[in-house]
C-alpha atoms as a PDB file:
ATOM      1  CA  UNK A   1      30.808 -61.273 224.090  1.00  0.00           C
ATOM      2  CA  UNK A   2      27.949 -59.864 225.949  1.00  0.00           C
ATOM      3  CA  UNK A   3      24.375 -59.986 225.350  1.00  0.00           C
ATOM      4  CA  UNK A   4      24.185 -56.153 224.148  1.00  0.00           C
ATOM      5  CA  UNK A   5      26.993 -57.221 221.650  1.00  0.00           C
ATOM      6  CA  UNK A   6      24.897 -60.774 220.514  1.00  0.00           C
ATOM      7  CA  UNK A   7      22.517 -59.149 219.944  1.00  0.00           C
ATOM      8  CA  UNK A   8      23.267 -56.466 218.012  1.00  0.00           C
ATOM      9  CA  UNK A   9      25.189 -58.982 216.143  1.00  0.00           C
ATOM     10  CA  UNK A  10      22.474 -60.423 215.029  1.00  0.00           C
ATOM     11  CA  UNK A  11      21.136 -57.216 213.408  1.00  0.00           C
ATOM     12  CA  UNK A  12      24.528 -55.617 211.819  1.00  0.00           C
ATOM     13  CA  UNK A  13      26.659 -58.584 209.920  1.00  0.00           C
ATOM     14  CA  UNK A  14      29.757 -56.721 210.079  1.00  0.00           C
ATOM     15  CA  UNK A  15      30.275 -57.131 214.000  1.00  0.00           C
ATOM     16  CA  UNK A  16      30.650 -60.960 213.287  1.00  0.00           C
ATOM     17  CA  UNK A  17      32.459 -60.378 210.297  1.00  0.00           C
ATOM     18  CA  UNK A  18      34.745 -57.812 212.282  1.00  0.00           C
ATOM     19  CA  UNK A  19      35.082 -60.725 214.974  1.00  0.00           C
ATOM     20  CA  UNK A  20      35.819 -63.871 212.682  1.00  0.00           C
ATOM     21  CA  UNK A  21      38.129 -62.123 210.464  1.00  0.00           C
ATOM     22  CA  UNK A  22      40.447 -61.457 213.541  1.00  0.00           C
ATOM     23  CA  UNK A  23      40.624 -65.390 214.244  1.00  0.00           C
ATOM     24  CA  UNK A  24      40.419 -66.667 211.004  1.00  0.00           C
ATOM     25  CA  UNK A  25      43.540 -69.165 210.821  1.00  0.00           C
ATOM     26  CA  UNK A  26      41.991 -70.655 214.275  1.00  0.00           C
ATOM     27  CA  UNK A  27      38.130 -70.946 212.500  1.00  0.00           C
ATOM     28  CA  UNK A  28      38.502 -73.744 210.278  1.00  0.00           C
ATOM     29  CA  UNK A  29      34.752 -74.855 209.826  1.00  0.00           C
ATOM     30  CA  UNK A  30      33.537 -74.894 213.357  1.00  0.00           C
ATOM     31  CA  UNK A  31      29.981 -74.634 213.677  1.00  0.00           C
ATOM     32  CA  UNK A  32      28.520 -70.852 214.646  1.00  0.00           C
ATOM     33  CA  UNK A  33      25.832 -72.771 217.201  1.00  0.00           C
ATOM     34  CA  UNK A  34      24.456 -69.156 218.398  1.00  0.00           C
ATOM     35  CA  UNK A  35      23.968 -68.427 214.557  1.00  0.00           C
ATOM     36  CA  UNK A  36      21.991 -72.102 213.981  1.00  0.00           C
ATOM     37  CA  UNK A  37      19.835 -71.217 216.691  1.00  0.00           C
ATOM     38  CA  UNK A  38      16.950 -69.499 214.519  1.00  0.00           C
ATOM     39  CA  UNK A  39      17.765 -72.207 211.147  1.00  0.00           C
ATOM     40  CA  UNK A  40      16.151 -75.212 214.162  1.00  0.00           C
ATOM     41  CA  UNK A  41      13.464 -73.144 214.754  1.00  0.00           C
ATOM     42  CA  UNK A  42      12.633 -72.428 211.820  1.00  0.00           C
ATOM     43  CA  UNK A  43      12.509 -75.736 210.916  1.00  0.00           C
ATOM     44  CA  UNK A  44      10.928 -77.132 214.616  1.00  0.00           C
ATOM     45  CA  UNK A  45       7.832 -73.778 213.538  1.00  0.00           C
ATOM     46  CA  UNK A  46       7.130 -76.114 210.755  1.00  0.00           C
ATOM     47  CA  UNK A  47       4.857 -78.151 213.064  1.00  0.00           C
ATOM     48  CA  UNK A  48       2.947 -75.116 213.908  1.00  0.00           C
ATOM     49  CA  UNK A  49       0.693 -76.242 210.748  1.00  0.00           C
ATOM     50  CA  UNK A  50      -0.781 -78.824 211.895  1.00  0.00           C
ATOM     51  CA  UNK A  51      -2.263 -75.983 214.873  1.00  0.00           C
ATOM     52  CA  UNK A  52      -2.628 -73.405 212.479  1.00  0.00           C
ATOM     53  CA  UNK A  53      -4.145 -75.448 209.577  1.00  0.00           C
ATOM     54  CA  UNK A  54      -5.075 -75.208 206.236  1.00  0.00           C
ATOM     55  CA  UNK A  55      -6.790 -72.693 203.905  1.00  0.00           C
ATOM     56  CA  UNK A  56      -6.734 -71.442 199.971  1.00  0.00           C
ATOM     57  CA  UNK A  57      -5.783 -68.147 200.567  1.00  0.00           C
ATOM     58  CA  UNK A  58      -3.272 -69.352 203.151  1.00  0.00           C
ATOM     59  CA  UNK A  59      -1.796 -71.889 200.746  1.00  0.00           C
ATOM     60  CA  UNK A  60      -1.435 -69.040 197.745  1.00  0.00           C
ATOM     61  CA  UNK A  61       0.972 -66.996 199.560  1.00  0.00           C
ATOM     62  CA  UNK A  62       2.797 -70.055 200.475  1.00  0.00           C
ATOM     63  CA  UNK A  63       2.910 -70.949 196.343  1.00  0.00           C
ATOM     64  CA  UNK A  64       3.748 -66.753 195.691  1.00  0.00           C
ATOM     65  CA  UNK A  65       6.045 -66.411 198.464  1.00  0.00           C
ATOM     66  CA  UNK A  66       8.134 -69.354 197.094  1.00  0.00           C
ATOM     67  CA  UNK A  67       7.571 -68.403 193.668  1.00  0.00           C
ATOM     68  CA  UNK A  68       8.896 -65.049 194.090  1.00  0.00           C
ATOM     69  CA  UNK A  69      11.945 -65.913 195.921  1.00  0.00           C
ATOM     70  CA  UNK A  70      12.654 -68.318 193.792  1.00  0.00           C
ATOM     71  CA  UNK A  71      12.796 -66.720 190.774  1.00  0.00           C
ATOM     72  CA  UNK A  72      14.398 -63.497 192.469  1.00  0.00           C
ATOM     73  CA  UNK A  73      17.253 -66.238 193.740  1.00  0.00           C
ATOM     74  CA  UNK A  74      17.335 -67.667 190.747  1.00  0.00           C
ATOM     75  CA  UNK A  75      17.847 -64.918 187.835  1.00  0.00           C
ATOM     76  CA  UNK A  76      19.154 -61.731 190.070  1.00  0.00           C
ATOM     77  CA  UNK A  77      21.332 -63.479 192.492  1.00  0.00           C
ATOM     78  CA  UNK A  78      22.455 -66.417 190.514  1.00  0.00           C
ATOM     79  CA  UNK A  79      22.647 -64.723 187.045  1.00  0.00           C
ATOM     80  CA  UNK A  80      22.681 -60.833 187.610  1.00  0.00           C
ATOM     81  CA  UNK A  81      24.729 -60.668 190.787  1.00  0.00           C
ATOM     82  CA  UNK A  82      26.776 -63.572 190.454  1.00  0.00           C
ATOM     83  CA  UNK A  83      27.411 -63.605 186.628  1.00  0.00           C
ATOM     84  CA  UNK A  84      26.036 -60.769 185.178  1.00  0.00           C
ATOM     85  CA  UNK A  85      24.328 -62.609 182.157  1.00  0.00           C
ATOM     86  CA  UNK A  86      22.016 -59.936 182.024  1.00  0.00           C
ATOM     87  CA  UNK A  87      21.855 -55.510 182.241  1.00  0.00           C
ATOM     88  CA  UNK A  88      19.064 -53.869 184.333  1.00  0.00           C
ATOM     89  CA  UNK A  89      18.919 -50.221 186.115  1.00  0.00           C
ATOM     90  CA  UNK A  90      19.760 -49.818 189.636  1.00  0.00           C
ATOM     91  CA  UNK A  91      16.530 -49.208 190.960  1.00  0.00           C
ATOM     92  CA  UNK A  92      15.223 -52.658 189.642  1.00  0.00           C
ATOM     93  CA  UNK A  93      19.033 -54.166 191.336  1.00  0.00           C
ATOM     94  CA  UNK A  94      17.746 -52.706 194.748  1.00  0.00           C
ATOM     95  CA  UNK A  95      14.198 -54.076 194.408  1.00  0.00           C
ATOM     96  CA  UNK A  96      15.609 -58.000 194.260  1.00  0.00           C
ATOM     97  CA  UNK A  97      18.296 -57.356 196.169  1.00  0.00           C
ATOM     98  CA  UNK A  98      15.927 -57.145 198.886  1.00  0.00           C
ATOM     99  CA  UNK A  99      13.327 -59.229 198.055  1.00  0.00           C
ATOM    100  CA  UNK A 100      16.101 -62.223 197.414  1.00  0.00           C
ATOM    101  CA  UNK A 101      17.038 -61.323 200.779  1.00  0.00           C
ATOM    102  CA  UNK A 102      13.543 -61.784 202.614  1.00  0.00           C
ATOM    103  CA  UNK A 103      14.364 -65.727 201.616  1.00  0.00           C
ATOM    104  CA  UNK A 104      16.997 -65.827 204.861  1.00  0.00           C
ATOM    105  CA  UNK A 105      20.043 -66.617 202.827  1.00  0.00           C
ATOM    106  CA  UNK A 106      22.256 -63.811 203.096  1.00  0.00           C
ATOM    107  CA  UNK A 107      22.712 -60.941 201.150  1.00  0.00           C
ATOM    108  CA  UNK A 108      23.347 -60.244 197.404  1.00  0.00           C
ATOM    109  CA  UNK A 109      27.480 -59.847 197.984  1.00  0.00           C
ATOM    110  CA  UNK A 110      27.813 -62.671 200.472  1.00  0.00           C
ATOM    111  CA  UNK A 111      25.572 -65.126 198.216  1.00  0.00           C
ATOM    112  CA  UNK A 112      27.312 -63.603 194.786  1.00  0.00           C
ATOM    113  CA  UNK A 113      30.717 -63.408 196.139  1.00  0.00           C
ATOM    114  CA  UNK A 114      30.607 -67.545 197.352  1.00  0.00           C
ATOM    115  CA  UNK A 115      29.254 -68.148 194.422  1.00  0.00           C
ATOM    116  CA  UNK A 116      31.975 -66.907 192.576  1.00  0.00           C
ATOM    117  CA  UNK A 117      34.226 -68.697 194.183  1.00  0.00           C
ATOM    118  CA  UNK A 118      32.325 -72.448 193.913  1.00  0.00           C
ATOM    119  CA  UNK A 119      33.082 -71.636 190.250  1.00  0.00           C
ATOM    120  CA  UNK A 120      36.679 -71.013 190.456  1.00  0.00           C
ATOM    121  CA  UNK A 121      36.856 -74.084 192.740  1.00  0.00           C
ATOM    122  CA  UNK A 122      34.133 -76.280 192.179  1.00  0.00           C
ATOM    123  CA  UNK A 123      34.356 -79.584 193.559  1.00  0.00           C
ATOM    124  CA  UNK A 124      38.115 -79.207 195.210  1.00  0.00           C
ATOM    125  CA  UNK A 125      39.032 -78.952 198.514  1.00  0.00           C
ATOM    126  CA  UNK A 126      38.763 -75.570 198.458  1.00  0.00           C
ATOM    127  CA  UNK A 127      35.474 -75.826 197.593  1.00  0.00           C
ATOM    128  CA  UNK A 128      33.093 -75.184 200.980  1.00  0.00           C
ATOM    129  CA  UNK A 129      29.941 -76.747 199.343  1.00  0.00           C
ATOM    130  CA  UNK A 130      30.978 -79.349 197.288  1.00  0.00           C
ATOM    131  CA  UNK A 131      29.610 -82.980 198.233  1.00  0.00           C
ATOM    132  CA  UNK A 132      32.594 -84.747 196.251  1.00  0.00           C
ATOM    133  CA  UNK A 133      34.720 -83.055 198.620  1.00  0.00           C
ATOM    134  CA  UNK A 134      32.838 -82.876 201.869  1.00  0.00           C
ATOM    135  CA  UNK A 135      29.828 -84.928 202.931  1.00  0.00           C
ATOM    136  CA  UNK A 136      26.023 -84.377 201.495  1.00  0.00           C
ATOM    137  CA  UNK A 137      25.009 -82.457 204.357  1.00  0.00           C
ATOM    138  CA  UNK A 138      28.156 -80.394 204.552  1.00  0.00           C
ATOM    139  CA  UNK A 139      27.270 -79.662 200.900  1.00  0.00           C
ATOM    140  CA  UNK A 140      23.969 -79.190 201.557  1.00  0.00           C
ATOM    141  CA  UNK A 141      23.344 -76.859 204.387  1.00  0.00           C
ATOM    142  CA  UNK A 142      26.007 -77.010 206.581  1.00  0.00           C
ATOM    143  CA  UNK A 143      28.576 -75.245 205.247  1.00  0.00           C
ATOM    144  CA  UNK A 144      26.859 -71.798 205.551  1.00  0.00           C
ATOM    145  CA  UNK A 145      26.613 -72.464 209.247  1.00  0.00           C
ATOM    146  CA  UNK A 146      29.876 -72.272 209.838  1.00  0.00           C
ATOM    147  CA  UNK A 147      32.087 -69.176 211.130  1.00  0.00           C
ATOM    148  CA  UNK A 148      35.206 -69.727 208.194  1.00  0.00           C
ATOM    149  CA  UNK A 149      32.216 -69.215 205.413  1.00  0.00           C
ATOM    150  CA  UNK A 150      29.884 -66.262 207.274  1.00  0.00           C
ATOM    151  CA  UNK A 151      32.137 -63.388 206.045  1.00  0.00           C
ATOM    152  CA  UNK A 152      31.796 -61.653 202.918  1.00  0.00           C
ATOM    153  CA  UNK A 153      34.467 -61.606 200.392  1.00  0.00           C
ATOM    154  CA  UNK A 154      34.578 -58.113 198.815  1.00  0.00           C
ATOM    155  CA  UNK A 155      37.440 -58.916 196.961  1.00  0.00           C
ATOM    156  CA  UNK A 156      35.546 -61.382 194.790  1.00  0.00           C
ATOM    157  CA  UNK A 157      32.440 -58.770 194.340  1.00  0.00           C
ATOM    158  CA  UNK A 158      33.750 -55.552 193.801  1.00  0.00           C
ATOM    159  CA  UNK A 159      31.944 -54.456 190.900  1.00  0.00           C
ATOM    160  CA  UNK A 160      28.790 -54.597 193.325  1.00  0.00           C
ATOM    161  CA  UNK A 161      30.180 -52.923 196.371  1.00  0.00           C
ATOM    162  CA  UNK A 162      30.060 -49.490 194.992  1.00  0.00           C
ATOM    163  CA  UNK A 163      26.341 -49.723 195.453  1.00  0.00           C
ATOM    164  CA  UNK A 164      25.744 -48.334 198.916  1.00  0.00           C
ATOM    165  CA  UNK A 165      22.146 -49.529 198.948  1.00  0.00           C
ATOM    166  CA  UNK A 166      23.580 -52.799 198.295  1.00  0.00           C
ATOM    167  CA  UNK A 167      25.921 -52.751 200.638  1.00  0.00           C
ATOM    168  CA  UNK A 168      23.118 -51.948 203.131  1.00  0.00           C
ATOM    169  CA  UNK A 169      21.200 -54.834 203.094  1.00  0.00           C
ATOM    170  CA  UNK A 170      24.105 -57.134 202.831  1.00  0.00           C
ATOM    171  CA  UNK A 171      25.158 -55.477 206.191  1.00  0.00           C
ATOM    172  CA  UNK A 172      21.890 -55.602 207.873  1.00  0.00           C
ATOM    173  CA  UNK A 173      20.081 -59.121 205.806  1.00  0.00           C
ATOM    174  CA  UNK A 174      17.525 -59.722 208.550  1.00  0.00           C
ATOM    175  CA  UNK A 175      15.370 -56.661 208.109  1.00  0.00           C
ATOM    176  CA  UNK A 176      13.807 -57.917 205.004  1.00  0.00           C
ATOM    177  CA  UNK A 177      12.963 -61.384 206.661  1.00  0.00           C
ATOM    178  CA  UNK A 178      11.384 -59.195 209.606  1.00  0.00           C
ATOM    179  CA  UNK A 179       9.339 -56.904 207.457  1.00  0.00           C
ATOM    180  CA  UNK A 180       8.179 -59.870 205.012  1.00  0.00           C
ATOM    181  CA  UNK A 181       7.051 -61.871 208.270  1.00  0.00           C
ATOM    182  CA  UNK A 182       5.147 -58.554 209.411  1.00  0.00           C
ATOM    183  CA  UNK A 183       3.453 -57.926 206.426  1.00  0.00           C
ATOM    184  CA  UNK A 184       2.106 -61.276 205.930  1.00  0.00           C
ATOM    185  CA  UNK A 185       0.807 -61.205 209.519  1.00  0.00           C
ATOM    186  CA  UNK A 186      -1.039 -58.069 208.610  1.00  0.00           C
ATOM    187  CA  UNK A 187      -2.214 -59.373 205.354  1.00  0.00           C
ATOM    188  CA  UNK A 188      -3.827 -62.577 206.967  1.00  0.00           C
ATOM    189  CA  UNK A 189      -4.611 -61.094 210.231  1.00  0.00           C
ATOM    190  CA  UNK A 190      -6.285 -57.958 208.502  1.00  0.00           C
ATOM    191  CA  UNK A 191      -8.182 -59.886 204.960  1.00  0.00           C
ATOM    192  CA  UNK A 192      -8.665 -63.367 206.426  1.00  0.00           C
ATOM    193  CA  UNK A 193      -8.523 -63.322 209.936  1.00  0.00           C
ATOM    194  CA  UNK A 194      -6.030 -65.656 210.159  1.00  0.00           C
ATOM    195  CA  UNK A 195      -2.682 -63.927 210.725  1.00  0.00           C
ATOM    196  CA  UNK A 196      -0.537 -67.003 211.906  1.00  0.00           C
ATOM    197  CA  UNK A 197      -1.677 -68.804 209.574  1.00  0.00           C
ATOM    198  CA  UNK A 198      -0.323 -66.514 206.689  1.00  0.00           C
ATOM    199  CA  UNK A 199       2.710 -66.289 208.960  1.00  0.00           C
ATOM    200  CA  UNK A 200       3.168 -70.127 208.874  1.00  0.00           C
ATOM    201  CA  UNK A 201       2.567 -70.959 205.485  1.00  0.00           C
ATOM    202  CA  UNK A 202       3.237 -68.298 203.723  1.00  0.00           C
ATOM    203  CA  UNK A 203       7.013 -67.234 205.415  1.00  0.00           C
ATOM    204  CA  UNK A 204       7.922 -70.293 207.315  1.00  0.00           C
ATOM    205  CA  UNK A 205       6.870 -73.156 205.171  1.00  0.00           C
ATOM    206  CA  UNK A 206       7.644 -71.274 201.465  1.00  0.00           C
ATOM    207  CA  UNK A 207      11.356 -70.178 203.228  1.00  0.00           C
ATOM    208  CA  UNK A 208      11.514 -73.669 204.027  1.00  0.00           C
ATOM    209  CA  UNK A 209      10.703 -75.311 201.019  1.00  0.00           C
ATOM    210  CA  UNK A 210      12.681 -72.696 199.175  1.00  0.00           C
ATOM    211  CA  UNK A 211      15.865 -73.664 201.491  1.00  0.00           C
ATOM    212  CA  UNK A 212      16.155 -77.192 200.479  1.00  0.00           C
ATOM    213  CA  UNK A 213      15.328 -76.424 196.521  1.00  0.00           C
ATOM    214  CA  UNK A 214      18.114 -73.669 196.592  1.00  0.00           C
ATOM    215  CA  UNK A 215      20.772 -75.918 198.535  1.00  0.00           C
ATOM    216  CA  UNK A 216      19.624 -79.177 196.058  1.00  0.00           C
ATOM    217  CA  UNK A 217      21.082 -77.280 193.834  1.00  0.00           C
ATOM    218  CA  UNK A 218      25.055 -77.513 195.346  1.00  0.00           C
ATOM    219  CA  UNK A 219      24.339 -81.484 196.871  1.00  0.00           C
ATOM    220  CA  UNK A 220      22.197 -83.017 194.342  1.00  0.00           C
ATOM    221  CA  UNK A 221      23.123 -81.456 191.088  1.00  0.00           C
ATOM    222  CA  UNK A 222      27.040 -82.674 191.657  1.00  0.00           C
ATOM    223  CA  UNK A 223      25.835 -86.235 192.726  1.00  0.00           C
ATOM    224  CA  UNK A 224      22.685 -87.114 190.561  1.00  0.00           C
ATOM    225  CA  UNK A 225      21.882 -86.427 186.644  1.00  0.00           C
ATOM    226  CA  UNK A 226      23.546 -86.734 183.525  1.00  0.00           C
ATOM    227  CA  UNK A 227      26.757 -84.876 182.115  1.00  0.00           C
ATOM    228  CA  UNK A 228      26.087 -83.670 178.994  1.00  0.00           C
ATOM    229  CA  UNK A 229      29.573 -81.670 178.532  1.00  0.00           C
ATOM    230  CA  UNK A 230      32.848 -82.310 179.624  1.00  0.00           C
ATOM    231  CA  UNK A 231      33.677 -79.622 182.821  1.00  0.00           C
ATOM    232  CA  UNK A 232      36.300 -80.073 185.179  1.00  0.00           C
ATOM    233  CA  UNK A 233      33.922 -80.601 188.389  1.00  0.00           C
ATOM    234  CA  UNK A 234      31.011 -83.435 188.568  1.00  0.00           C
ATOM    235  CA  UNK A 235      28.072 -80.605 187.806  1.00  0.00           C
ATOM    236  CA  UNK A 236      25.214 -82.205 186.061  1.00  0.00           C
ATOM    237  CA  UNK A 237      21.649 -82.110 184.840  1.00  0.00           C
ATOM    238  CA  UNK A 238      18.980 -82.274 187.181  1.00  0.00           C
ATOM    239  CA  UNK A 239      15.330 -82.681 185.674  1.00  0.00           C
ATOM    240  CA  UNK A 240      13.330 -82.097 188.962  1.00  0.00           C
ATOM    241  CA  UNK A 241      15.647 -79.878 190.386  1.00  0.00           C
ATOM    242  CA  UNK A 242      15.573 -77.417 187.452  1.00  0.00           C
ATOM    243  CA  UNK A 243      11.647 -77.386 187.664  1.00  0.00           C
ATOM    244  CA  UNK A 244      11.574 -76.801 191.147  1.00  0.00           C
ATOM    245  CA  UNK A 245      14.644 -74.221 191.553  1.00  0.00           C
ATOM    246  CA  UNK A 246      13.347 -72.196 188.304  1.00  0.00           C
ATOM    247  CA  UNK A 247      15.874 -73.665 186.023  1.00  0.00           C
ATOM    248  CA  UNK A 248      18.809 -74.180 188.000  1.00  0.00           C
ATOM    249  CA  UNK A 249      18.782 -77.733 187.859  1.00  0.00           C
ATOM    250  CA  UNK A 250      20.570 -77.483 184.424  1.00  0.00           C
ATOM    251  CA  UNK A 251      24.033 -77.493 186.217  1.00  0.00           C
ATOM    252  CA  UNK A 252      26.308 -79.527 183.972  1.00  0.00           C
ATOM    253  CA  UNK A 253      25.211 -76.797 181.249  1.00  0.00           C
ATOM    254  CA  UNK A 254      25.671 -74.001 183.667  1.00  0.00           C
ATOM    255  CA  UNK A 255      28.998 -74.679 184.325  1.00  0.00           C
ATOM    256  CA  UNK A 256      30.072 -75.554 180.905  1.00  0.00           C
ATOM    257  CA  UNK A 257      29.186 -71.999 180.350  1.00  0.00           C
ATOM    258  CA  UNK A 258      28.206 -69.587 183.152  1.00  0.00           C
ATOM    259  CA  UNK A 259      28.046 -66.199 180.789  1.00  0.00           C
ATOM    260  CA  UNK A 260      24.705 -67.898 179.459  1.00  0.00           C
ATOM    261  CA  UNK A 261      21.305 -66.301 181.020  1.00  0.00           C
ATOM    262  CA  UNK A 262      19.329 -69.562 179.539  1.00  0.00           C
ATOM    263  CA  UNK A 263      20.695 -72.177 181.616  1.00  0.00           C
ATOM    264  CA  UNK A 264      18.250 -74.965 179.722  1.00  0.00           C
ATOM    265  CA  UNK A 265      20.176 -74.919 176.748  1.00  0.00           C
ATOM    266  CA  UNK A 266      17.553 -76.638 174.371  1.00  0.00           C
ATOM    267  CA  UNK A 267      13.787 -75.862 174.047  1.00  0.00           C
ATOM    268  CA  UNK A 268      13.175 -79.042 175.693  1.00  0.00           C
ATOM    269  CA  UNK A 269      15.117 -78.119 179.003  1.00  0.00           C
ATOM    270  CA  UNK A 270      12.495 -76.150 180.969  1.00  0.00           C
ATOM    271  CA  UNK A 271      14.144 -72.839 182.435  1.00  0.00           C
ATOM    272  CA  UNK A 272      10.959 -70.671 184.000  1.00  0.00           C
ATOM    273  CA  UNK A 273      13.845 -67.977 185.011  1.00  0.00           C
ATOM    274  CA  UNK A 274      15.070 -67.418 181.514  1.00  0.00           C
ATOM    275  CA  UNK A 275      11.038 -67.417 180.683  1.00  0.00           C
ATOM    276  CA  UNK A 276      10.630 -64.655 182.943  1.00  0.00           C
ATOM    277  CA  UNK A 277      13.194 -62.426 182.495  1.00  0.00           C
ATOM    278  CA  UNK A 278      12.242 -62.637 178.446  1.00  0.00           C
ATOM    279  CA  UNK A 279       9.205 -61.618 179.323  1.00  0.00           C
ATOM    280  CA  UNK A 280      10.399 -58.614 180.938  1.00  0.00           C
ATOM    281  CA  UNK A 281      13.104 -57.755 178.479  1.00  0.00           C
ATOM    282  CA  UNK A 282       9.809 -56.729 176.495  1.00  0.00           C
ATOM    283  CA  UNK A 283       9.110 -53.716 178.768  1.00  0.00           C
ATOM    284  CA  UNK A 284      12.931 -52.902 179.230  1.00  0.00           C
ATOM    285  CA  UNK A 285      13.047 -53.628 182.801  1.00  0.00           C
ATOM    286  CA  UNK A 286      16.348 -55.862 182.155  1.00  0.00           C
ATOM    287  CA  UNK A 287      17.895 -56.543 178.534  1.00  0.00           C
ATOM    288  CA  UNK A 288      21.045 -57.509 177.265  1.00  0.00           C
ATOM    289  CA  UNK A 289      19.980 -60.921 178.155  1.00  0.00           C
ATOM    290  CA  UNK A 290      22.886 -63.956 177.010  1.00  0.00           C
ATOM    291  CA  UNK A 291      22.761 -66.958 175.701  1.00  0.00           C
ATOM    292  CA  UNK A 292      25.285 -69.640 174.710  1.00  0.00           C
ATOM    293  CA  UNK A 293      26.179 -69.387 170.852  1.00  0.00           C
ATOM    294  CA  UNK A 294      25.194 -72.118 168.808  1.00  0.00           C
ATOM    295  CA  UNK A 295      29.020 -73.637 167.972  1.00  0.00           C
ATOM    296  CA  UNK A 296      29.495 -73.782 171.569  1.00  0.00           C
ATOM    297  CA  UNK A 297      26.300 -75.430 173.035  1.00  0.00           C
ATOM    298  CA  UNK A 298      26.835 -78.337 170.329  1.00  0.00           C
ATOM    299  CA  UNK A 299      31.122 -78.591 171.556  1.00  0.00           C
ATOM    300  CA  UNK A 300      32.535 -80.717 173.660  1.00  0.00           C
ATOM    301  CA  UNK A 301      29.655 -82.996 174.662  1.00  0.00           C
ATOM    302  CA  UNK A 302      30.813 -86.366 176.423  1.00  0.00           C
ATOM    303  CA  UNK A 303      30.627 -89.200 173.979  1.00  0.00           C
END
């Protein structure tokens, strides 16, 4: 592959996907090393706080940056894309869609259409990021950097692909990284004179931060926290990673059933995602929101 070809590789997904599906029986889940180029960067830029230092302002976008993405992760590309626990109108679809993509992990039908499958597989050998059947950082990070798990299944996320605008930024995810980097450049550079400092905290540390609490919740929510019902992989309950992942961290309840928007079954469970998109059921912007029935949620607890 030449440099041309890298490197528009990098900007349209379905050149690599084109690529890997023509070797896939030799793939296995070799490492994409061109692809993990930009994750040890991001993570080296880290550093670049300690030159850029620290400021209010500058630490705000880092806090609504994460936020954001977090929730958008969270309740439209966990729960809408993935399991469609919830109804909302295309234009509101497109508008997460690409802001869950500005957190550098994919694209709606690449992140729904894995997810989908975790569920129908969860903690087997099939399973690509499972840490009962692979190692913790396999689990945790690794397994996206591999060539076998970079395509998209379609198959497994039809009912999205007939969205075109979908489709778009699934095929080219690193434009809303690029844009979001921009604009917070401007914004700092522009309000605050301090451009790379908005830059730094407020894409590279929140992305970051926002990595590990989104990856937690494959590797630590199938090896630490309680069971509360009886599933057929080793999800459980995770009290710090629900409040940092917006609610996710109620896994064991998730998977005993994934049709639920509320993943913190009880009032106790905190669940800011399920809190949010309440709050905008009030003004219609999604509705239909589930939750488990009662005769369920109290069934087939663990004694």
């Amino acid at each position: 592959m030449n440099l041309r070809t890298i490197f528009f590789a990098w900007l349209d997904n379905s050149i690599k996907e084109k690529e890997y599906s023509e070797t896939q029986t030799e793939l296995k889940d070799s490492i994409d090393w061109i692809r993990v180029v930009p994750f040890i960067i991001l993570h080296v830029s880290a550093l670049t706080v300690f030159v850029v230092g620290f400021s209010w302002p500058a630490f705000f976008a880092f806090i609504l940056m994460f936020s954001l993405r977090a929730f958008t992760l969270t309740a439209f590309y966990h729960r809408y894309f993935s399991h469609k626990t919830f109804k909302t109108s295309r234009v509101v679809q497109f508008i997460f869609a690409f802001i869950g993509a500005t957190a550098v992990q994919r694209g709606p039908l690449w992140w729904a259409s894995h997810h989908r499958k975790h569920h129908v597989v969860s903690d087997t050998k099939d399973d690509c990021h499972s840490p009962i059947s692979n190692s913790l950082f396999w689990s945790h990070c690794g397994w996206f950097l591999s060539k076998k798990n970079f395509s998209t299944d379609y198959n497994l996320i039809k009912d999205f692909c007939k969205f075109p605008e979908i489709k778009f930024i699934d095929r080219f995810d690193i434009i809303a990284p690029l844009l979001l980097a921009i604009v917070l450049y401007v914004i700092g550079e522009s309000f605050f004179n301090a451009g790379w400092q908005f830059l730094v905290w407020g894409f590279v540390l929140s992305t970051l931060f926002l990595y590990h609490v989104t990856f937690s919740v494959n590797s630590i929510s199938h090896l630490w926290g309680t069971r509360r019902y009886v599933t057929k992989d080793f999800s459980r309950n995770n009290l710090l990673v629900a409040i940092l992942a917006f609610g996710e961290g109620w896994h064991n309840n998730h998977h005993y059933y994934p049709a639920s928007t509320r993943q913190g079954f009880y009032w106790w469970e905190i669940d800011m995602s399920f809190y949010i998109l309440t709050f905008l059921s009030w003004f219609g912007i999604v509705w239909d929101i589930q939750t488990i029935p009662k005769k369920l949620r109290e069934s087939n607890k663990r004694s």
